[in-house]
PDB file of N, CA and C in Angstrom:
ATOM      1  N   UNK A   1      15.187 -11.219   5.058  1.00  0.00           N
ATOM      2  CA  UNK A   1      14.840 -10.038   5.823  1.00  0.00           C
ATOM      3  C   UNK A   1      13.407  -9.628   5.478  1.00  0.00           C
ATOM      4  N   UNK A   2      12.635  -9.200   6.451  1.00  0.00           N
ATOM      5  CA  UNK A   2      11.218  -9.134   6.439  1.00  0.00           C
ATOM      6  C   UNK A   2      11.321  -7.351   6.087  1.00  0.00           C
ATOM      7  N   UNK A   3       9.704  -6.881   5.814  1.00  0.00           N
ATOM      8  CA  UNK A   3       9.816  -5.375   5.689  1.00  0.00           C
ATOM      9  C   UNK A   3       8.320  -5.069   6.618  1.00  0.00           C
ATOM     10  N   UNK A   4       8.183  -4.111   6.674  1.00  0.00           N
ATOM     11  CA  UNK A   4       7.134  -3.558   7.241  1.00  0.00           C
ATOM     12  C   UNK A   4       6.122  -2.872   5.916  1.00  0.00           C
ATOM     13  N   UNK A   5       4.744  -3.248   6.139  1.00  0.00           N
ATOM     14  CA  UNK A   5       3.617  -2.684   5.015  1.00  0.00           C
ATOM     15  C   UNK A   5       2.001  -2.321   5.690  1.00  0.00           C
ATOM     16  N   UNK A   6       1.629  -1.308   4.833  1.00  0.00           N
ATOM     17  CA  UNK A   6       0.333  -0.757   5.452  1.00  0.00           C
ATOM     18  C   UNK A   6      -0.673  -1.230   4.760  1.00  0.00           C
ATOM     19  N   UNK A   7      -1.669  -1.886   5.516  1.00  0.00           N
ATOM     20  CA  UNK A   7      -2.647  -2.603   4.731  1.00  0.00           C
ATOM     21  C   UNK A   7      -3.880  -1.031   5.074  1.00  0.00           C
ATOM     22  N   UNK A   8      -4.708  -2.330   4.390  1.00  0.00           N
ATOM     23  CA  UNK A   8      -6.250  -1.551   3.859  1.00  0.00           C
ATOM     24  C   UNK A   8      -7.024  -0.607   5.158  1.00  0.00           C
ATOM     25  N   UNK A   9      -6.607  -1.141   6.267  1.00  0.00           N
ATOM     26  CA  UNK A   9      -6.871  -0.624   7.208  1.00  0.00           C
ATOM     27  C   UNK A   9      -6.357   1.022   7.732  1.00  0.00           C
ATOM     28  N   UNK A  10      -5.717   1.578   6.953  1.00  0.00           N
ATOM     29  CA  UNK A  10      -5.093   2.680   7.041  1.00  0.00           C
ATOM     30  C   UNK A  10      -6.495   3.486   6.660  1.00  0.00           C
ATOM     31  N   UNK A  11      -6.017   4.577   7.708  1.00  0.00           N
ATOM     32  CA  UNK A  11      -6.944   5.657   7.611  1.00  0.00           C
ATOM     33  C   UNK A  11      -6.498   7.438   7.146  1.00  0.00           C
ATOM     34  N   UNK A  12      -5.330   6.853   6.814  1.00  0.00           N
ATOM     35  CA  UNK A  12      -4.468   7.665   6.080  1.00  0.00           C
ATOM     36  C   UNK A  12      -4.280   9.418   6.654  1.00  0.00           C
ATOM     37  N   UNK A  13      -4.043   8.988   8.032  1.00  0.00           N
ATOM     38  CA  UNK A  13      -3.760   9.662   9.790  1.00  0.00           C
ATOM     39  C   UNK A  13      -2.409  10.834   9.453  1.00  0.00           C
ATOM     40  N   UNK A  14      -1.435   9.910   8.781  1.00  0.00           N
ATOM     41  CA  UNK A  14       0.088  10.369   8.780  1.00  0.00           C
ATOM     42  C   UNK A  14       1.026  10.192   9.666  1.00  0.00           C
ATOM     43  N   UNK A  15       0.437   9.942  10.791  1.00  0.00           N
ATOM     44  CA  UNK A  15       1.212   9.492  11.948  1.00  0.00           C
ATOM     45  C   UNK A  15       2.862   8.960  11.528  1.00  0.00           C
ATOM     46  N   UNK A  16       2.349   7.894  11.266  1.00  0.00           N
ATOM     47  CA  UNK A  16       3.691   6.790  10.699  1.00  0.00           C
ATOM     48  C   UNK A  16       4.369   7.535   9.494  1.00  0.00           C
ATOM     49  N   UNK A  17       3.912   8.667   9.276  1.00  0.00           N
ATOM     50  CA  UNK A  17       5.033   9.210   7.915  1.00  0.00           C
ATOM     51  C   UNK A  17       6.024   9.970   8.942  1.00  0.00           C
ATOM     52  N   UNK A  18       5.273  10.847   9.858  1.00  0.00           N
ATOM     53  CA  UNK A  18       5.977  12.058  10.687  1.00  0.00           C
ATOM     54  C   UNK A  18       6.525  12.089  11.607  1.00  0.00           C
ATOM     55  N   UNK A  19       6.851   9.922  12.208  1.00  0.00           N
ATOM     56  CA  UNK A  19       7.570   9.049  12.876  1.00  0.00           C
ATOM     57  C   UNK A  19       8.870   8.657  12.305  1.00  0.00           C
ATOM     58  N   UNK A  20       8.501   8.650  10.504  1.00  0.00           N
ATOM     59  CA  UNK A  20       9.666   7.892   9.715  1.00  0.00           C
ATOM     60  C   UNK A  20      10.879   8.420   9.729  1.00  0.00           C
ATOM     61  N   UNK A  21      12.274   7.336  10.544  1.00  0.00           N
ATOM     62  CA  UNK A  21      13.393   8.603  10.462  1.00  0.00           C
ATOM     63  C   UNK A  21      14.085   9.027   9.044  1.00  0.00           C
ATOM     64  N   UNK A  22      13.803   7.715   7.990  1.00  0.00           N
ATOM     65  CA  UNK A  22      14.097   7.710   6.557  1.00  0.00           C
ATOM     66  C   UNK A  22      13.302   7.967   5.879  1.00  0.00           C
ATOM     67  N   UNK A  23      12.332   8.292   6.124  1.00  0.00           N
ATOM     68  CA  UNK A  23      11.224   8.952   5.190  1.00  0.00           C
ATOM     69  C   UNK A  23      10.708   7.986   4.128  1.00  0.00           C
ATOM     70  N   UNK A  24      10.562   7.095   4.505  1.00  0.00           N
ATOM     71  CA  UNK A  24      10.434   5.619   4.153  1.00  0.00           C
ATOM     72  C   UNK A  24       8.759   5.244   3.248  1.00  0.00           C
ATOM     73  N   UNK A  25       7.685   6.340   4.288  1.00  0.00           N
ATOM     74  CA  UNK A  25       6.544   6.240   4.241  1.00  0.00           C
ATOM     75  C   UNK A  25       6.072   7.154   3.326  1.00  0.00           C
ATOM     76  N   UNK A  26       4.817   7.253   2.664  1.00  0.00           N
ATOM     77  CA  UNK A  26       4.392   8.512   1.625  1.00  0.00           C
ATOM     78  C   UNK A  26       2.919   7.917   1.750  1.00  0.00           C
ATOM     79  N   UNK A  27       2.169   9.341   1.400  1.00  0.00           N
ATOM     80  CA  UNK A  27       0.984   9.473   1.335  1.00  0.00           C
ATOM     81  C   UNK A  27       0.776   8.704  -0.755  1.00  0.00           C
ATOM     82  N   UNK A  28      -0.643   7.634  -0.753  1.00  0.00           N
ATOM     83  CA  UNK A  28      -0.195   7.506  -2.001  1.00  0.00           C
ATOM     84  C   UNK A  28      -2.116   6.777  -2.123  1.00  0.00           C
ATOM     85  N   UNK A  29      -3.001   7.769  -2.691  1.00  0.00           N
ATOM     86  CA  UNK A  29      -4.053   8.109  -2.635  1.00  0.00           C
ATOM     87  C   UNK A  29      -4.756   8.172  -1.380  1.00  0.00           C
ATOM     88  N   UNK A  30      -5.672   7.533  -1.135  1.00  0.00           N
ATOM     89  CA  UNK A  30      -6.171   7.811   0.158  1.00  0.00           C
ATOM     90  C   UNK A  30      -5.641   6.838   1.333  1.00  0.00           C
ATOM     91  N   UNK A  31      -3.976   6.444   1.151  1.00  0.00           N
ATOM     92  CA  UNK A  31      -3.639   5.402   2.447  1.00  0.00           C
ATOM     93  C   UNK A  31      -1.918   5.814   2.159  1.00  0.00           C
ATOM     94  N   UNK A  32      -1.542   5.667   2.722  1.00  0.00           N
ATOM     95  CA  UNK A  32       0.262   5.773   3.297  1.00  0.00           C
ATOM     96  C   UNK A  32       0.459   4.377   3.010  1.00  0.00           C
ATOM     97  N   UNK A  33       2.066   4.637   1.642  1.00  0.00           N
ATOM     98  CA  UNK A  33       2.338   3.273   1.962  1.00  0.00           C
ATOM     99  C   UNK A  33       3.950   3.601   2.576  1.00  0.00           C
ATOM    100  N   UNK A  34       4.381   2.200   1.950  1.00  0.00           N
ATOM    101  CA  UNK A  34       6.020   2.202   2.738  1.00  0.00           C
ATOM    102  C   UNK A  34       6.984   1.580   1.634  1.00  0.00           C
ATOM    103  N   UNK A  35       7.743   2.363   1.657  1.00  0.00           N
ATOM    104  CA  UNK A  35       8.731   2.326   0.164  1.00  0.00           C
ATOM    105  C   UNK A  35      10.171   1.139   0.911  1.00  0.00           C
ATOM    106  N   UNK A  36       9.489  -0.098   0.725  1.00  0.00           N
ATOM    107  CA  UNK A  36      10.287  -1.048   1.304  1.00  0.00           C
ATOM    108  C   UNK A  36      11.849  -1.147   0.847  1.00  0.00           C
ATOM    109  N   UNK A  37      12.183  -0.646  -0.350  1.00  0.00           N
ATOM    110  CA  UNK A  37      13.763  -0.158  -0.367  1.00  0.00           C
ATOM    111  C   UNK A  37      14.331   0.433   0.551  1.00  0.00           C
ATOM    112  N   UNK A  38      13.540   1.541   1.011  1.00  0.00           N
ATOM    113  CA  UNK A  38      14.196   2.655   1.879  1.00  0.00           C
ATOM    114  C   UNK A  38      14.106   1.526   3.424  1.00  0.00           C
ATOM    115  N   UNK A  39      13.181   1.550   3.888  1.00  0.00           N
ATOM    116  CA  UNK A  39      12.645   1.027   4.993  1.00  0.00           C
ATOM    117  C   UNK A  39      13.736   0.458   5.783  1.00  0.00           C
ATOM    118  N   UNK A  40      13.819   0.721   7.092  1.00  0.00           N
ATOM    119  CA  UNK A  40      14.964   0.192   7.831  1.00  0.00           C
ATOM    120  C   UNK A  40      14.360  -0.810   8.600  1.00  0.00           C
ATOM    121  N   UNK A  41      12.999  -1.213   8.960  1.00  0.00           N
ATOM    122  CA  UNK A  41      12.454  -1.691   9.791  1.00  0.00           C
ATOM    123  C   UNK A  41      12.414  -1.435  11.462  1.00  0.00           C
ATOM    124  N   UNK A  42      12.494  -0.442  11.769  1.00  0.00           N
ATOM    125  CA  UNK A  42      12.731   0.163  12.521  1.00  0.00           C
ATOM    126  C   UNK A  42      11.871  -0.043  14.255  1.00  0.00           C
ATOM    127  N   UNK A  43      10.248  -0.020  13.385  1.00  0.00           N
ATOM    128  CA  UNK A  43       9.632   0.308  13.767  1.00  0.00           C
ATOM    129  C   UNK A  43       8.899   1.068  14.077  1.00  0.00           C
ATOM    130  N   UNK A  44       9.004   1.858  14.235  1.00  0.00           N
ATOM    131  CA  UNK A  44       8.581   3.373  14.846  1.00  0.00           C
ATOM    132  C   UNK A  44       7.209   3.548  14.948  1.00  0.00           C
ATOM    133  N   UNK A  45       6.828   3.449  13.403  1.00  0.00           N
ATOM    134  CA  UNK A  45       5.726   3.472  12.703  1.00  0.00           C
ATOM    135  C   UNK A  45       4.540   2.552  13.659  1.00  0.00           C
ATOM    136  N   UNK A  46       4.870   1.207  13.942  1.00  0.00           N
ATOM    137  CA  UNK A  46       4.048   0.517  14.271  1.00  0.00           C
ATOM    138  C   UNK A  46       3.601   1.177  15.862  1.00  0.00           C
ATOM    139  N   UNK A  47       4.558   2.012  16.190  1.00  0.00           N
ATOM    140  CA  UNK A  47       4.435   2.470  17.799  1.00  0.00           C
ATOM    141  C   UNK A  47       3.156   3.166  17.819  1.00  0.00           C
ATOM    142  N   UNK A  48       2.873   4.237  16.652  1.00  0.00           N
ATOM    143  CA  UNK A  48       2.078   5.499  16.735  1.00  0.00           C
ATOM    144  C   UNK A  48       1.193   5.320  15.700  1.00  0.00           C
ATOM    145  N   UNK A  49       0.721   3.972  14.916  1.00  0.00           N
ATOM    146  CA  UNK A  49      -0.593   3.462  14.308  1.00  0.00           C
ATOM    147  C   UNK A  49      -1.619   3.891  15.332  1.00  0.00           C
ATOM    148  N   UNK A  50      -2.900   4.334  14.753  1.00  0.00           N
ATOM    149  CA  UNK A  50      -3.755   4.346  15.952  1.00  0.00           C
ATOM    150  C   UNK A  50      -4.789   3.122  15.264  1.00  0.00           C
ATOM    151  N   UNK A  51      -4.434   2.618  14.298  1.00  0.00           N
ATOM    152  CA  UNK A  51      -5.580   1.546  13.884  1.00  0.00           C
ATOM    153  C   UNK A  51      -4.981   0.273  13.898  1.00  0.00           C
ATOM    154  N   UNK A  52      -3.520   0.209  14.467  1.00  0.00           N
ATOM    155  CA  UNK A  52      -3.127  -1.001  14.120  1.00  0.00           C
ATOM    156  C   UNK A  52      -2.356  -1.434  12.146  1.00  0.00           C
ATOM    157  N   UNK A  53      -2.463  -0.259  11.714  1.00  0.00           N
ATOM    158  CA  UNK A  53      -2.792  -1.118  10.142  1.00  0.00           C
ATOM    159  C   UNK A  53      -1.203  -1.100   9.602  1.00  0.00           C
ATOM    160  N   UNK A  54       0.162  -0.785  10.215  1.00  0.00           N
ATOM    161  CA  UNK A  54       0.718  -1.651  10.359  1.00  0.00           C
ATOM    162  C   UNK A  54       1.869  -2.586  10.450  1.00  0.00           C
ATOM    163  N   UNK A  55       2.095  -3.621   9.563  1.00  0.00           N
ATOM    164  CA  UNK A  55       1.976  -5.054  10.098  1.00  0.00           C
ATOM    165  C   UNK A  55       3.363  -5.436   9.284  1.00  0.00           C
ATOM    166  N   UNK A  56       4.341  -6.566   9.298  1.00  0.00           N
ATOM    167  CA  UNK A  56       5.524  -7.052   9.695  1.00  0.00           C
ATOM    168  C   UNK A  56       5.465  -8.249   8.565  1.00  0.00           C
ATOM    169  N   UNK A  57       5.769  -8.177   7.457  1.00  0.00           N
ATOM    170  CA  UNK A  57       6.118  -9.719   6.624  1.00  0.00           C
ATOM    171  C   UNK A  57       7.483 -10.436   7.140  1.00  0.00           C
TER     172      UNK A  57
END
């Protein structure tokens, strides 16, 4: 099973936290990551990126 992760490209927006229905995502210095335990893969997140950053292992 693959997870979803926010690369370097994050502009640390929040978007994808205030999308998360599990709260999956957190602010964690200047970029949002994704707490791949929780993570349902859902998607959501990737809907309302405005940079693209992200991306699907």
């Amino acid at each position: 099973m693959g997870t979803h992760f926010i690369t370097d490209d994050c502009i640390n927006c929040g978007a994808c936290a205030e999308v998360c229905p599990v709260d999956a995502i957190s602010e964690k210095g200047e970029m949002h990551v994704v707490d791949q335990a929780v993570c349902t893969d859902c998607g959501a997140c990737d809907e309302v990126c405005p940079v693209d950053a992200i991306k699907w292992d």
